[in-house]
PDB file of N, CA and C in Angstrom:
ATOM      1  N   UNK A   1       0.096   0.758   8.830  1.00  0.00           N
ATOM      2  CA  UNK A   1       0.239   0.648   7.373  1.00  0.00           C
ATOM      3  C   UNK A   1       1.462   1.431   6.892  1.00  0.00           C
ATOM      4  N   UNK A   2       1.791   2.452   7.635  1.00  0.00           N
ATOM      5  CA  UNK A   2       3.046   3.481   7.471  1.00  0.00           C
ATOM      6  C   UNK A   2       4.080   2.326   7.246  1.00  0.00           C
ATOM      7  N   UNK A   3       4.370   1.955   8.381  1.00  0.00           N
ATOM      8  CA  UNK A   3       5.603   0.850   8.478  1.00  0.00           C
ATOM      9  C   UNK A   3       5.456  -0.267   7.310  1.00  0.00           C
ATOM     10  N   UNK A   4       4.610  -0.754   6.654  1.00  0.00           N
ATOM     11  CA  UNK A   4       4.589  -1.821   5.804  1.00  0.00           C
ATOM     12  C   UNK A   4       4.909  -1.106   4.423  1.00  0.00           C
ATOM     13  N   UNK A   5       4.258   0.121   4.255  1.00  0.00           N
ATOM     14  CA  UNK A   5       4.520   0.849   3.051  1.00  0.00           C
ATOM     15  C   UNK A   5       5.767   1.326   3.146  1.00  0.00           C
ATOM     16  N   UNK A   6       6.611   1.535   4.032  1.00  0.00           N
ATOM     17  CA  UNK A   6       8.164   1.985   4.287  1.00  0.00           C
ATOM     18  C   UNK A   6       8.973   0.735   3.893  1.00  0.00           C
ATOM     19  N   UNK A   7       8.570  -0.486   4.353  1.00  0.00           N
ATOM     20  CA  UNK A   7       9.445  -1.719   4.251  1.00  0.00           C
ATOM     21  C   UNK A   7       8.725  -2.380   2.871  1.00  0.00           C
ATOM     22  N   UNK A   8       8.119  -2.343   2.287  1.00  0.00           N
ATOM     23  CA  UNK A   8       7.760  -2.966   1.128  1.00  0.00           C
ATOM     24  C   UNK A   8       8.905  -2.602  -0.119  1.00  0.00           C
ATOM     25  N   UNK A   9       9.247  -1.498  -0.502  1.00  0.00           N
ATOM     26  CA  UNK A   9      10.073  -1.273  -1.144  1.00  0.00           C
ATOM     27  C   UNK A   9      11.195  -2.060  -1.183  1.00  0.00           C
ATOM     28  N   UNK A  10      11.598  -1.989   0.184  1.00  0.00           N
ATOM     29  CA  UNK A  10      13.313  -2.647   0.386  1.00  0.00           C
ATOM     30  C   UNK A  10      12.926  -4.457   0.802  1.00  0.00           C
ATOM     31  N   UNK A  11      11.592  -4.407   0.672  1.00  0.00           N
ATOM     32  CA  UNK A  11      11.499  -5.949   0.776  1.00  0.00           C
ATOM     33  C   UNK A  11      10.913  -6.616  -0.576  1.00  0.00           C
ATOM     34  N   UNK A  12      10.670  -5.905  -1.377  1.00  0.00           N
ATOM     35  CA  UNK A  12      10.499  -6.300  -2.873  1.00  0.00           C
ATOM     36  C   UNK A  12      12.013  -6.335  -3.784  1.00  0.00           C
ATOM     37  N   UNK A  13      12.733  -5.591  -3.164  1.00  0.00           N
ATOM     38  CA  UNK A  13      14.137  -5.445  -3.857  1.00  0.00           C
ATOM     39  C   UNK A  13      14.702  -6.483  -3.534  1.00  0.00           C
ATOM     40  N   UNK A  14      15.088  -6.818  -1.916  1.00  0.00           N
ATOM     41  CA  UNK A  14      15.459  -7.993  -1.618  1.00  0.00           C
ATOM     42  C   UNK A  14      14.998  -9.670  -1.949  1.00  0.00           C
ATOM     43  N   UNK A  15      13.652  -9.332  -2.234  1.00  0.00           N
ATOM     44  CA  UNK A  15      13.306 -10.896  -2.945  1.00  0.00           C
ATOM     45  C   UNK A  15      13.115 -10.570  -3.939  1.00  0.00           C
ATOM     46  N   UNK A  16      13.045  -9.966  -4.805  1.00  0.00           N
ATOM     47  CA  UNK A  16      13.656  -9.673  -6.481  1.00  0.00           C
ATOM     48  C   UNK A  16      15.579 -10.234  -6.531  1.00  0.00           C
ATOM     49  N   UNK A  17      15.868 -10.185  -5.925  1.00  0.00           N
ATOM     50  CA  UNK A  17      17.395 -10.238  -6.034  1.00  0.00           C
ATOM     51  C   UNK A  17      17.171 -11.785  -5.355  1.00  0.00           C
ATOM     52  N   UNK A  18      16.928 -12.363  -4.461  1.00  0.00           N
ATOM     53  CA  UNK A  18      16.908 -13.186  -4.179  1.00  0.00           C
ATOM     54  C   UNK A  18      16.312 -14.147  -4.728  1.00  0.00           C
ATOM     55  N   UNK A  19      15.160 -14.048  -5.952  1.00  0.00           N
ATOM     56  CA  UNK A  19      14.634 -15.468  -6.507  1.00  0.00           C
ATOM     57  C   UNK A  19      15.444 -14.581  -8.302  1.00  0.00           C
ATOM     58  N   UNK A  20      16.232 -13.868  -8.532  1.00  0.00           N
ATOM     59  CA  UNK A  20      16.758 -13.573  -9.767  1.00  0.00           C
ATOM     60  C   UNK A  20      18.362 -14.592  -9.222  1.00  0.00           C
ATOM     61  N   UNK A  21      18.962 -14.691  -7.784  1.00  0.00           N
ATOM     62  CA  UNK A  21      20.230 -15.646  -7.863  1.00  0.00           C
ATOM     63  C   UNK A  21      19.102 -17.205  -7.913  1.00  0.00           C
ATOM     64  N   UNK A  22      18.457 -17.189  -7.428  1.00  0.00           N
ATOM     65  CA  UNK A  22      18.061 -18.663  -7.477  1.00  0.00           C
ATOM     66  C   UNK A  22      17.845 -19.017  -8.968  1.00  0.00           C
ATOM     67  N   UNK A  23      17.182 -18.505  -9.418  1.00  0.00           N
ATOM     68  CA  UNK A  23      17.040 -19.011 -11.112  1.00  0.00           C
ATOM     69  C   UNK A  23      18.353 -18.891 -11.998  1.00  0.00           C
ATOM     70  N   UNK A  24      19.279 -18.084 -11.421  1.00  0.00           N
ATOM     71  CA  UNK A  24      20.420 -18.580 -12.091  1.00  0.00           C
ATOM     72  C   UNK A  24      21.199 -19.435 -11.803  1.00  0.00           C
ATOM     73  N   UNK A  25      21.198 -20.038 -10.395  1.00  0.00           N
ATOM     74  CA  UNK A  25      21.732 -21.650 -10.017  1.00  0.00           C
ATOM     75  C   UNK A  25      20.894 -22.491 -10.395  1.00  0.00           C
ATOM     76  N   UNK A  26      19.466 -22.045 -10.756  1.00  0.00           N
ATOM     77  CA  UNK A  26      18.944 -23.666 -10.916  1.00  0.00           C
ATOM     78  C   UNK A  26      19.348 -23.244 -12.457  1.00  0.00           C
ATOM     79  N   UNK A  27      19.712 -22.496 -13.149  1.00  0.00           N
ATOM     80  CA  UNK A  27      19.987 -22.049 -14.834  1.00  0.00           C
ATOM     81  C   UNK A  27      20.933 -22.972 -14.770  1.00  0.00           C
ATOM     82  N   UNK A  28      22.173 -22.615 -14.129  1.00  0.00           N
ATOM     83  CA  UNK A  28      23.501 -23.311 -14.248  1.00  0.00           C
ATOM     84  C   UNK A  28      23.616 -24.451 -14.188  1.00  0.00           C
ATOM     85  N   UNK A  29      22.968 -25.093 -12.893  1.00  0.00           N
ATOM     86  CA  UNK A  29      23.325 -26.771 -12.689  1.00  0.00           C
ATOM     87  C   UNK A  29      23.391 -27.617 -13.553  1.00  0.00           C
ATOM     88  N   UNK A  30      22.263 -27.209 -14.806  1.00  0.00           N
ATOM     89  CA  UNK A  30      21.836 -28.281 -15.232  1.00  0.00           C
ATOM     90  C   UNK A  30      23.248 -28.235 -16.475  1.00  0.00           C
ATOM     91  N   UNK A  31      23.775 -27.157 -16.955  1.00  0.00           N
ATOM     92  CA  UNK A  31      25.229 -27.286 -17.716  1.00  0.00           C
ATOM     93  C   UNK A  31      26.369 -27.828 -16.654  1.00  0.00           C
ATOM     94  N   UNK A  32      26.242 -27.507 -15.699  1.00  0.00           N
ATOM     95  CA  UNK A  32      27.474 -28.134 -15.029  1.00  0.00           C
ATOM     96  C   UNK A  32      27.315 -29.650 -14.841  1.00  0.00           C
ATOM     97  N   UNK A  33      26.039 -30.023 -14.807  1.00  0.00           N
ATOM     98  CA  UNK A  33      25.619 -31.444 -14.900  1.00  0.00           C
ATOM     99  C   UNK A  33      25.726 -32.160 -16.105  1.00  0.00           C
ATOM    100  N   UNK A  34      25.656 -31.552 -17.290  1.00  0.00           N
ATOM    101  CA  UNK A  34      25.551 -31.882 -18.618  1.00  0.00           C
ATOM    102  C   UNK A  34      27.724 -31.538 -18.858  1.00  0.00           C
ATOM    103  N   UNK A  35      27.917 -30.932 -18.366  1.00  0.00           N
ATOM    104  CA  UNK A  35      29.643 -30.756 -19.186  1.00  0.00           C
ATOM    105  C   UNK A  35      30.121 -31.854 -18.038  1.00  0.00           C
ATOM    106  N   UNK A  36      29.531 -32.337 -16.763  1.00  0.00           N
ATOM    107  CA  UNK A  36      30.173 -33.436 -16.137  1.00  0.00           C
ATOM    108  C   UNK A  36      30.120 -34.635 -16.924  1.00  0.00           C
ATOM    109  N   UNK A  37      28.628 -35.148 -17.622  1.00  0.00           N
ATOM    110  CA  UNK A  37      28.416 -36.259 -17.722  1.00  0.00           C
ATOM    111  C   UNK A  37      28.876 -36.230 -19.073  1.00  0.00           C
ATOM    112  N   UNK A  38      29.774 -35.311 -19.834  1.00  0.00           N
ATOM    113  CA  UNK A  38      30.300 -35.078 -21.288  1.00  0.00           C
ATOM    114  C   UNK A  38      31.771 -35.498 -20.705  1.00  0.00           C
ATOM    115  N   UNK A  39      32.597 -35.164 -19.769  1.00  0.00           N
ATOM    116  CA  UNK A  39      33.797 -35.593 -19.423  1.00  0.00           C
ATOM    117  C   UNK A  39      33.835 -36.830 -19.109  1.00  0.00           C
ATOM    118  N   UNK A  40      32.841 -37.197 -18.299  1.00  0.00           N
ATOM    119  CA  UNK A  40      33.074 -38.341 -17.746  1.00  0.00           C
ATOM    120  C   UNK A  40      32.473 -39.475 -19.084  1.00  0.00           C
ATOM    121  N   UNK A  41      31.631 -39.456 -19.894  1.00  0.00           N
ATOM    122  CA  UNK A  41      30.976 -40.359 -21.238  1.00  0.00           C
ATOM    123  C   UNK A  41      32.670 -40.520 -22.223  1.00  0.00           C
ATOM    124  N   UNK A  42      33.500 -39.664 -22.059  1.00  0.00           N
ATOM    125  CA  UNK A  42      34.534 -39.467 -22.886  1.00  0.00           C
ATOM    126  C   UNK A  42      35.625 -40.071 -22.466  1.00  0.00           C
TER     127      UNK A  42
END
């Protein structure tokens, strides 16, 4: 249990950071998808 309570910390940080970039690419796409289909409608 030593070892899991040692690595929990630095493994909560790492998937905190890791699903905080994912929600900002799936944030983004959908404007980069929307300012494509605004260039290209024009």
């Amino acid at each position: 249990m030593s070892l899991l309570s040692q690595l929990s910390p630095h493994f909560w940080l790492l998937f905190s950071i890791a699903v905080s970039v994912a929600v900002l690419r799936e944030l983004r796409r959908p404007d980069e998808d929307a300012e494509r289909k605004k260039h290209n409608g024009s």
